[in-house]
Protein backbone atom coordinates (compact mmCIF):
# COMPACT_ATOMS: atom_id res chain seq x y z
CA UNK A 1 55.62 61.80 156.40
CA UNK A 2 57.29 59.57 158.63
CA UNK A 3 61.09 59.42 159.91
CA UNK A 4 63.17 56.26 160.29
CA UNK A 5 65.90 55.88 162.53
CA UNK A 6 68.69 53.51 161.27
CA UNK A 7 71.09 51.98 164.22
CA UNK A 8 74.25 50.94 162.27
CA UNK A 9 76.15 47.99 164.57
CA UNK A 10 79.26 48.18 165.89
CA UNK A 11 79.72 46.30 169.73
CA UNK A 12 80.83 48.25 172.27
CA UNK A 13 81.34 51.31 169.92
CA UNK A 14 77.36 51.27 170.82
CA UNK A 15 77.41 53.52 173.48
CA UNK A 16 77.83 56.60 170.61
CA UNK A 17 74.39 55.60 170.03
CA UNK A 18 73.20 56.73 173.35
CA UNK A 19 74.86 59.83 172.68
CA UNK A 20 73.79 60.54 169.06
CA UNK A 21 70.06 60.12 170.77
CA UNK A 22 70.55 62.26 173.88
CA UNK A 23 70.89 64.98 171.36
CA UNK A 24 68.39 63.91 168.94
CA UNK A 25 65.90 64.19 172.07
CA UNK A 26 67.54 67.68 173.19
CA UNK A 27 66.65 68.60 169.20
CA UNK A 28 62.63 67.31 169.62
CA UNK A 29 63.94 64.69 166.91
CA UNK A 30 61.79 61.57 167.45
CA UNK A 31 61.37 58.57 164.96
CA UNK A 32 58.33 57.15 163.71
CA UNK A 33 60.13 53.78 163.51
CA UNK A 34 63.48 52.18 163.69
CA UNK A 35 65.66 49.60 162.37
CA UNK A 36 68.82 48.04 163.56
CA UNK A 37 71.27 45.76 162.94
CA UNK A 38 73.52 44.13 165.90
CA UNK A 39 74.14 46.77 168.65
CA UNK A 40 71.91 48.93 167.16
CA UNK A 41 69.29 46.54 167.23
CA UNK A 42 69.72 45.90 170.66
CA UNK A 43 69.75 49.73 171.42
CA UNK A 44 66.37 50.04 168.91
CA UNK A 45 64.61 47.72 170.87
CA UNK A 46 65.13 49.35 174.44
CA UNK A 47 64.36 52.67 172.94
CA UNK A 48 61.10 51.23 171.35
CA UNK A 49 60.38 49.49 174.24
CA UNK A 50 60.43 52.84 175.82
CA UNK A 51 63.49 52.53 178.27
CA UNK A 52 65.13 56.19 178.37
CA UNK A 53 68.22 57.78 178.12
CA UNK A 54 69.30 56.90 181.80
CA UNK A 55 67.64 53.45 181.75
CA UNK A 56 69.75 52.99 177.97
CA UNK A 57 72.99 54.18 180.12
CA UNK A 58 72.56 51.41 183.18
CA UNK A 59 72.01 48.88 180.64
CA UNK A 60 75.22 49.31 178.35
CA UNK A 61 76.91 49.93 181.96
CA UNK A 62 76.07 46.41 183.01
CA UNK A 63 77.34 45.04 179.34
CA UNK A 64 81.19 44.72 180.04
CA UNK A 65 82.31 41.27 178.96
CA UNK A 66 83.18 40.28 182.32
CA UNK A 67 79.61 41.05 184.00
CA UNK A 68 78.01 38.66 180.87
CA UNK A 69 80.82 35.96 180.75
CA UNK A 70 79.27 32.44 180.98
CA UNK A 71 80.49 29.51 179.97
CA UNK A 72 79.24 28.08 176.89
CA UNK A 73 77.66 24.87 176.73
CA UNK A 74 78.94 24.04 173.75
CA UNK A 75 81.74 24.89 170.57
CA UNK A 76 79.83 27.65 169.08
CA UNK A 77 81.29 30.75 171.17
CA UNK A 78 83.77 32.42 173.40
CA UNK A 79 80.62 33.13 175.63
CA UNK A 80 76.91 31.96 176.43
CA UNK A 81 73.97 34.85 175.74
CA UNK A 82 71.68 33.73 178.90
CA UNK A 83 73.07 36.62 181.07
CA UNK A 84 72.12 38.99 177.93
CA UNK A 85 69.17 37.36 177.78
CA UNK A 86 68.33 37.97 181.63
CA UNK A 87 69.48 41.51 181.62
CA UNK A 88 67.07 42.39 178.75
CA UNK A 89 64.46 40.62 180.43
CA UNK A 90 64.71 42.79 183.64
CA UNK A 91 64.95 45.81 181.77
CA UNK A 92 62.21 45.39 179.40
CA UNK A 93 60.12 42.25 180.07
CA UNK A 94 59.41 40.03 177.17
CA UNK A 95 57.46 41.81 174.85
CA UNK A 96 56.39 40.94 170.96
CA UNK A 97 57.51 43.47 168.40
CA UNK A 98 53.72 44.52 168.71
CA UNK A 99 54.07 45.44 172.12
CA UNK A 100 56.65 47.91 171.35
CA UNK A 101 55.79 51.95 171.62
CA UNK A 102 58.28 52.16 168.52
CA UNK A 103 57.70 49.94 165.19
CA UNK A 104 61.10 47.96 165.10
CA UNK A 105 62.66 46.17 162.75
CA UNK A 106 66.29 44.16 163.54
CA UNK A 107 68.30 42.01 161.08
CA UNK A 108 70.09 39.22 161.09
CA UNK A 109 72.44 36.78 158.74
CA UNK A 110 71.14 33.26 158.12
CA UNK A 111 73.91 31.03 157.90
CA UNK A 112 71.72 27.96 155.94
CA UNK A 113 70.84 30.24 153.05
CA UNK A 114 73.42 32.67 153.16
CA UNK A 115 70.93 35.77 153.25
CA UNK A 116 69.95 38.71 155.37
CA UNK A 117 66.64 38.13 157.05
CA UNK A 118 64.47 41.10 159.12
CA UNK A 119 62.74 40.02 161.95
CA UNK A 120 60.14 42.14 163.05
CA UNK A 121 57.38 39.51 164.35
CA UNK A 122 57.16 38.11 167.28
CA UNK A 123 59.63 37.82 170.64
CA UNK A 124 61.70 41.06 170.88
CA UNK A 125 64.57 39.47 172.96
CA UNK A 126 64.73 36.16 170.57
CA UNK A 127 65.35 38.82 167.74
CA UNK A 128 68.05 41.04 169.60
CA UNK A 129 70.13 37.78 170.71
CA UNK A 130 69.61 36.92 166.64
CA UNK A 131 70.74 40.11 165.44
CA UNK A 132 74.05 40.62 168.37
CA UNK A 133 75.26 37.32 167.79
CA UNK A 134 78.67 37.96 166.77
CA UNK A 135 80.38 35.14 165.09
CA UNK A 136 82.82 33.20 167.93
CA UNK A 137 82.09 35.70 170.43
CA UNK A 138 78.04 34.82 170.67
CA UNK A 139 76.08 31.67 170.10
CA UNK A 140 73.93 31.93 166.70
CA UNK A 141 70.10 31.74 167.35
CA UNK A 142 67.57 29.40 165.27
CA UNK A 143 64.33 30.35 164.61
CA UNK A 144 61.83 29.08 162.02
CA UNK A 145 64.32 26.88 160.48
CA UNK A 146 67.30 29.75 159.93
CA UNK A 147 70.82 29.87 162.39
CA UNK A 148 70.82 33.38 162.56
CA UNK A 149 73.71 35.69 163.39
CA UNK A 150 74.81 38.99 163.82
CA UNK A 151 73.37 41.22 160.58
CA UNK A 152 76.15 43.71 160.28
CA UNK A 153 77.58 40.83 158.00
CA UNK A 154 75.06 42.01 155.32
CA UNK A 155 73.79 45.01 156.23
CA UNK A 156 75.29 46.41 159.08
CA UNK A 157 73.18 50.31 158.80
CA UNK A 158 70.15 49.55 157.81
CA UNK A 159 68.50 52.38 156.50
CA UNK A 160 67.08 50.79 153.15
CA UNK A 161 64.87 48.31 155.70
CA UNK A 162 63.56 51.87 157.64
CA UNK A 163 62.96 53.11 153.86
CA UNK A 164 61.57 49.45 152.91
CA UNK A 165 59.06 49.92 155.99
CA UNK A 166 57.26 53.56 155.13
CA UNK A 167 60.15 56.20 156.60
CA UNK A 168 60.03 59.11 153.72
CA UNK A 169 62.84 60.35 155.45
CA UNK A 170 65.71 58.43 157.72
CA UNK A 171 68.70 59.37 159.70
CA UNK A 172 71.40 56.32 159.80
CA UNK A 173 73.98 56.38 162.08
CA UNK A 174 77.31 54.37 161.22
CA UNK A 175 79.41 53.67 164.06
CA UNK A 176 82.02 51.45 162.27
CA UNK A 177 85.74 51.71 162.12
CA UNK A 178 86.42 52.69 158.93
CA UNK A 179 90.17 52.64 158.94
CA UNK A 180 92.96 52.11 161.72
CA UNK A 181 95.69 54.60 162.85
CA UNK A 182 98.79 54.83 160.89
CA UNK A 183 100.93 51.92 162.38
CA UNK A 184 97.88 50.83 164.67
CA UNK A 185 97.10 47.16 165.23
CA UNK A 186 93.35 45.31 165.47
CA UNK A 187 91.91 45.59 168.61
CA UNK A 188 92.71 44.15 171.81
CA UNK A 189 90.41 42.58 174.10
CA UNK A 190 89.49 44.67 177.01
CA UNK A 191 91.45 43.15 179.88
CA UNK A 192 89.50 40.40 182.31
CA UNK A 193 88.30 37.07 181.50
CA UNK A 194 88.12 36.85 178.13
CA UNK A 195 91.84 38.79 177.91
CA UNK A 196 93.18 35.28 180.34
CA UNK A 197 91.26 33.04 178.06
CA UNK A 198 92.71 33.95 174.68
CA UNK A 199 96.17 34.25 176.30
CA UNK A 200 96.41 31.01 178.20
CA UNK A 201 94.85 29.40 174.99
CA UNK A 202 97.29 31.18 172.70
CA UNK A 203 94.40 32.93 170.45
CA UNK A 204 95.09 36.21 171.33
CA UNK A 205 96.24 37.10 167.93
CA UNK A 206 93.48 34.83 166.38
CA UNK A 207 91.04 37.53 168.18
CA UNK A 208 92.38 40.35 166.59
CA UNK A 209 92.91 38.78 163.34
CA UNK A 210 88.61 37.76 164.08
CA UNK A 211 87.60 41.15 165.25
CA UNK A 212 89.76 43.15 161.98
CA UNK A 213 88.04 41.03 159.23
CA UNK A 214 84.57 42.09 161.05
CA UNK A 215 85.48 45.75 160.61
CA UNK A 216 86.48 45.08 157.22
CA UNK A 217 83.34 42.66 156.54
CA UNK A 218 80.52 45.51 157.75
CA UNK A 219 82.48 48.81 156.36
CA UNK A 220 82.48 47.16 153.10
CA UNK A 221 78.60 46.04 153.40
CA UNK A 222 77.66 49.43 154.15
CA UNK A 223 79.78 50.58 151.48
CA UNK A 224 78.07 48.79 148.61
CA UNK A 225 74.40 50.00 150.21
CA UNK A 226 75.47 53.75 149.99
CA UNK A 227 76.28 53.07 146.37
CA UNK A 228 72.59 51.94 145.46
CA UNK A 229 70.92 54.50 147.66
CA UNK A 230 71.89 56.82 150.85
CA UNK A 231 69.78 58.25 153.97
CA UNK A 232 68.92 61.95 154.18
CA UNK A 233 71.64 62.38 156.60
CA UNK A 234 74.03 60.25 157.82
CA UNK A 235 75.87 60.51 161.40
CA UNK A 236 79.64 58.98 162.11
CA UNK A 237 80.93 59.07 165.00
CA UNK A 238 84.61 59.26 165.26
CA UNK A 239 85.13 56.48 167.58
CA UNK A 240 88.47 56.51 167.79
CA UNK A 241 90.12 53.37 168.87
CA UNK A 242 87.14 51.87 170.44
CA UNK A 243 87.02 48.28 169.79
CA UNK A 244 84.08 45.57 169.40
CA UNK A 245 84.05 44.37 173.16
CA UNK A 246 85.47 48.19 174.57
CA UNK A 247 81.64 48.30 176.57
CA UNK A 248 84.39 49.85 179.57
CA UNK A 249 84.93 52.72 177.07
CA UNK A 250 80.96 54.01 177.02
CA UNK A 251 81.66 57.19 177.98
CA UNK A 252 84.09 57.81 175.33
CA UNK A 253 81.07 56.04 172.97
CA UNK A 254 78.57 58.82 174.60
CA UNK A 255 80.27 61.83 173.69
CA UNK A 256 81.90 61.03 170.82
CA UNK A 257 77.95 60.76 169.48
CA UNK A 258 76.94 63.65 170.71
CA UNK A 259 80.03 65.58 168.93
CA UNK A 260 78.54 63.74 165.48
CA UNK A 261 74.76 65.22 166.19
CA UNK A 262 76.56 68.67 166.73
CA UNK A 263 78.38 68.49 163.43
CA UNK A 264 74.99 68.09 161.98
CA UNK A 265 72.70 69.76 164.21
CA UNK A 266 72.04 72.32 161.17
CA UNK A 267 71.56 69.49 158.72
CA UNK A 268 68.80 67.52 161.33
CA UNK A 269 66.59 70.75 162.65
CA UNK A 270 66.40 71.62 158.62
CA UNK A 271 64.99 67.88 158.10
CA UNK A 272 62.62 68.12 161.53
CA UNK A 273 61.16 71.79 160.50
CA UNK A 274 60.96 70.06 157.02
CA UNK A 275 59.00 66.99 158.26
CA UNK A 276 56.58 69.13 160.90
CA UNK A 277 56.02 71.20 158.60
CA UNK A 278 54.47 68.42 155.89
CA UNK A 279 52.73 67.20 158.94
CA UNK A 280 50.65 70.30 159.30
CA UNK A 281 50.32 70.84 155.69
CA UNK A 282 48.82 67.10 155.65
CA UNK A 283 46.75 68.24 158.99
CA UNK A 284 45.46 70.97 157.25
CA UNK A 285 44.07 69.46 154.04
């Protein structure tokens, strides 16, 4: 019996992730391996790689749009990955998927064939900068032949991959915006550089117009999945108004997880007595 851990993408709405695991670890809840897709790839692969709860908090403290900002080098994107790139490298080396304490599988859309591909071989960081590479906002990544971008396009909870990859049992956590307030607009971009940039360029409305259709693109992805199959339990945060790029928001993100674990807490200690005890069953025989 094994349990998969499913971490549904979502930008800076990532931080609830943090949250939902502080109180899976307060619950003895601990995955046998994890897939995830965008943010929650990212955030798999510093929890597999063994970074904890505080080390998981400095990192998405340090992601603010203005700490990463770098000018591109060329038309593909708002903003170049190398600072992402040297932040996960000082937090967690450069490991191979089979370094990792956690099995770990991220995906990714391929833009040549127009498919979802799961990377789960090779160099960790190569597959995280794949798998956040939001279309404008971050440069695509090839590898082996594919332009790979962020995988939220296709599957943006990827719970059927942890299923796919020997979990008998998963938790998925969606941390998408399902639906704005009456009246509400898209989201604004948190106020800095990248604010100046779409202003003084006049694409300010062009960014929310961008970041709306991705809501709308990854709700309705996840959507079709949960009508072909669902995970044992599945956690939503209510993020509230937190947009794509709100990474100043995290603490909002934290909590607001940790409120979705509560309103399950019954529903996850039934699945963990469940699971330990099929474990000693298995032990015993």
């Amino acid at each position: 019996m094994k349990l998969g851990l499913a971490l549904g993408g979502g930008g800076g709405r990532g931080a609830a992730l943090i949250g939902v695991l502080t109180e899976l670890h307060r619950l003895d809840v601990h995955p046998h391996l994890i897939t995830g897709t965008s943010i929650g790839g990212l955030t798999g692969a510093l929890y597999a790689a063994g970074v904890d709860i505080e080390g998981m908090s400095a990192f998405f403290r340090q992601m603010h749009v203005d700490n990463l900002f770098a000018w591109p080098k060329d038309s593909w994107s708002l903003v170049n990955n190398k600072k992402i790139e040297g932040l996960l490298e000082d937090t967690i080396g450069r490991p191979d998927f089979s370094d990792l304490e956690i099995p770990l599988a991220v995906t990714a859309t391929d833009l040549i064939n127009h498919r979802l591909v799961v990377l789960d071989e090779g160099d960790v960081i190569t597959a995280v900068l794949a798998t956040i590479a939001l279309p404008i906002i971050l440069p695509p990544v090839e590898k082996d032949g594919f332009v790979l971008v962020d995988g939220g396009l296709l599957n943006n909870v990827p719970f059927d991959i942890a299923y796919a990859r020997g979990a008998s049992h998963v938790i998925a956590i969606d941390i998408t915006k399902t639906s704005y307030e009456e009246g509400a607009k898209p989201s604004t971009p948190p106020s800095g550089r990248l604010d100046k940039i779409l202003k003084y360029t006049q694409r300010y409305g062009a960014y929310q117009v961008m970041t709306g259709v991705i809501d709308l693109i990854t709700e309705q992805s996840l959507k079709t999945r949960l009508a072909l199959s669902e995970p044992d339990i599945l956690i939503r945060p209510d993020i509230g108004t937190i947009g794509l790029l709100d990474f100043n928001r995290m603490d909002e993100g934290i909590e607001a997880g940790k409120t979705a674990v509560l309103e399950s807490e019954a529903e996850i200690i039934n699945l963990r007595n469940h699971l330990k005890q099929s474990r000693d069953q298995e032990s015993e025989g």
